[in-house]
C-alpha atoms as a PDB file:
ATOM      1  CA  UNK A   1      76.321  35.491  59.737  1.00  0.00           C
ATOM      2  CA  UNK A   2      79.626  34.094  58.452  1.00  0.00           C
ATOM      3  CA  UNK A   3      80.175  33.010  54.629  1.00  0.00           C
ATOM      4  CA  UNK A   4      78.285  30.415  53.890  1.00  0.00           C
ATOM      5  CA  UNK A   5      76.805  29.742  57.156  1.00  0.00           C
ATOM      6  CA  UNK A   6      73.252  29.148  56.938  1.00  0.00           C
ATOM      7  CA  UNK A   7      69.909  29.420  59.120  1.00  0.00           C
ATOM      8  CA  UNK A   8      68.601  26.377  60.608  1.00  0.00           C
ATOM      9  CA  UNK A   9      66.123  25.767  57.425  1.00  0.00           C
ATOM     10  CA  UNK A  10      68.881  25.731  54.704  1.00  0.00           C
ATOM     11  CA  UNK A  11      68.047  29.359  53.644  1.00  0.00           C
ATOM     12  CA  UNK A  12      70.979  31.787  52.594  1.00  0.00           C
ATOM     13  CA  UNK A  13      70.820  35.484  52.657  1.00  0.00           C
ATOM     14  CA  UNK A  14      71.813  37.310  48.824  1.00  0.00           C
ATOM     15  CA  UNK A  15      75.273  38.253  49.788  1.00  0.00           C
ATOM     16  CA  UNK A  16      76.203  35.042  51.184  1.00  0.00           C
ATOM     17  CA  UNK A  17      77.604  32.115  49.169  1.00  0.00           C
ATOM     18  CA  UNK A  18      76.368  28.325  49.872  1.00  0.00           C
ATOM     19  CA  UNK A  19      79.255  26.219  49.793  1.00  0.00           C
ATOM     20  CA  UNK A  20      80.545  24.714  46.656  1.00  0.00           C
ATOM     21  CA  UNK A  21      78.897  21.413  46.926  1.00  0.00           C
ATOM     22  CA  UNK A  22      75.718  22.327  47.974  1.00  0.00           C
ATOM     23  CA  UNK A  23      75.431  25.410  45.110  1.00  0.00           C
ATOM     24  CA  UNK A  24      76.473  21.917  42.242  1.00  0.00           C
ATOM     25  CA  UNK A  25      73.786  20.154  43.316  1.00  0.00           C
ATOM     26  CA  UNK A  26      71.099  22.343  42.934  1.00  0.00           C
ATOM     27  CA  UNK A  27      72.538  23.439  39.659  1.00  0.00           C
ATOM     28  CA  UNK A  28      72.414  19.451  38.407  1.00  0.00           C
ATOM     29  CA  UNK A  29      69.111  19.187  39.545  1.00  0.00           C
ATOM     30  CA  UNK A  30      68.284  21.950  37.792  1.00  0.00           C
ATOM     31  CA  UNK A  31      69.388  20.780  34.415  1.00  0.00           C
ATOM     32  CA  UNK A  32      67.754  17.614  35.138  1.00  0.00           C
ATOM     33  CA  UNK A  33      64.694  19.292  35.233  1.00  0.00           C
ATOM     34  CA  UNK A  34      65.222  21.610  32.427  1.00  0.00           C
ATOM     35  CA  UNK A  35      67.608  19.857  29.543  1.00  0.00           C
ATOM     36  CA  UNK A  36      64.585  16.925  28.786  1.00  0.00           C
ATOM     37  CA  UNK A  37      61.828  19.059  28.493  1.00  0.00           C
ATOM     38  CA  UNK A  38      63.750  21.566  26.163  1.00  0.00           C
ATOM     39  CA  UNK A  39      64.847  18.586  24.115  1.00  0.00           C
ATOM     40  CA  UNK A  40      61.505  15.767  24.417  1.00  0.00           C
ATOM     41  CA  UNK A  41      58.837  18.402  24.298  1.00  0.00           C
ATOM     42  CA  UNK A  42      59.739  19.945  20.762  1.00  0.00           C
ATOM     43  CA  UNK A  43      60.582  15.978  19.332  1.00  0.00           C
ATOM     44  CA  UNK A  44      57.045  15.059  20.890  1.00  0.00           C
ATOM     45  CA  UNK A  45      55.463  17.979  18.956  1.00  0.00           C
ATOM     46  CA  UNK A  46      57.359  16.983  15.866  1.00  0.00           C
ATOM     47  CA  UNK A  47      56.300  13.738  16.070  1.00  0.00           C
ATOM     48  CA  UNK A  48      52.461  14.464  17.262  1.00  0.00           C
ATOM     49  CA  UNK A  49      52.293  17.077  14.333  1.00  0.00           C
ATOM     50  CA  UNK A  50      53.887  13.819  11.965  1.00  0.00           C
ATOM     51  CA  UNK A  51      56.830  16.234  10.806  1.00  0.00           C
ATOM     52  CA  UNK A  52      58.708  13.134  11.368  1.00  0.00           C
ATOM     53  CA  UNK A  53      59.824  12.713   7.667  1.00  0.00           C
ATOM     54  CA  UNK A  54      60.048  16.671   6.860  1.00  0.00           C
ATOM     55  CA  UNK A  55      63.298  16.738   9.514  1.00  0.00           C
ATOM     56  CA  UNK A  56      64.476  13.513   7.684  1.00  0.00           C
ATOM     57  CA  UNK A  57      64.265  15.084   4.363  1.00  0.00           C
ATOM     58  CA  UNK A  58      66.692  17.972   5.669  1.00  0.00           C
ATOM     59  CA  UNK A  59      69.465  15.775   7.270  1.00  0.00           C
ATOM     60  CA  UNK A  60      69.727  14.148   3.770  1.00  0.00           C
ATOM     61  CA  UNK A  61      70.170  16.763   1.221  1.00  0.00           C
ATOM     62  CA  UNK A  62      70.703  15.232  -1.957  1.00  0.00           C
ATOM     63  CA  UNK A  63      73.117  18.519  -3.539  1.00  0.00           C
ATOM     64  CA  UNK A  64      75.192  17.840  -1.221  1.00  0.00           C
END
């Protein structure tokens, strides 16, 4: 097949390239996927576990 010509159902073989567009798109949905749960699941389990005022006491060290 040419470069970045794929089949009929969207597939691409591993030594072709998908065209620009197409390869951003799925790399934003991605990270749309990804980025919350690595950043909401760990508050949630802060917050569920009430280490809510542990983290405070960090942010606001009082030597410094």
């Amino acid at each position: 097949m040419a470069r970045g010509a794929a089949t009929p159902d969207g597939r691409y073989e591993p030594n072709e390239t998908p065209p620009l567009g197409r390869a951003l798109g799925a790399a934003a949905q991605l990270l749309l996927l990804l980025v919350p749960r690595m950043i909401l699941l760990p508050l949630l389990v802060v917050r569920v576990a009430d280490g809510g005022s542990a983290l405070e006491s960090r942010s606001s060290c009082p030597a410094c």
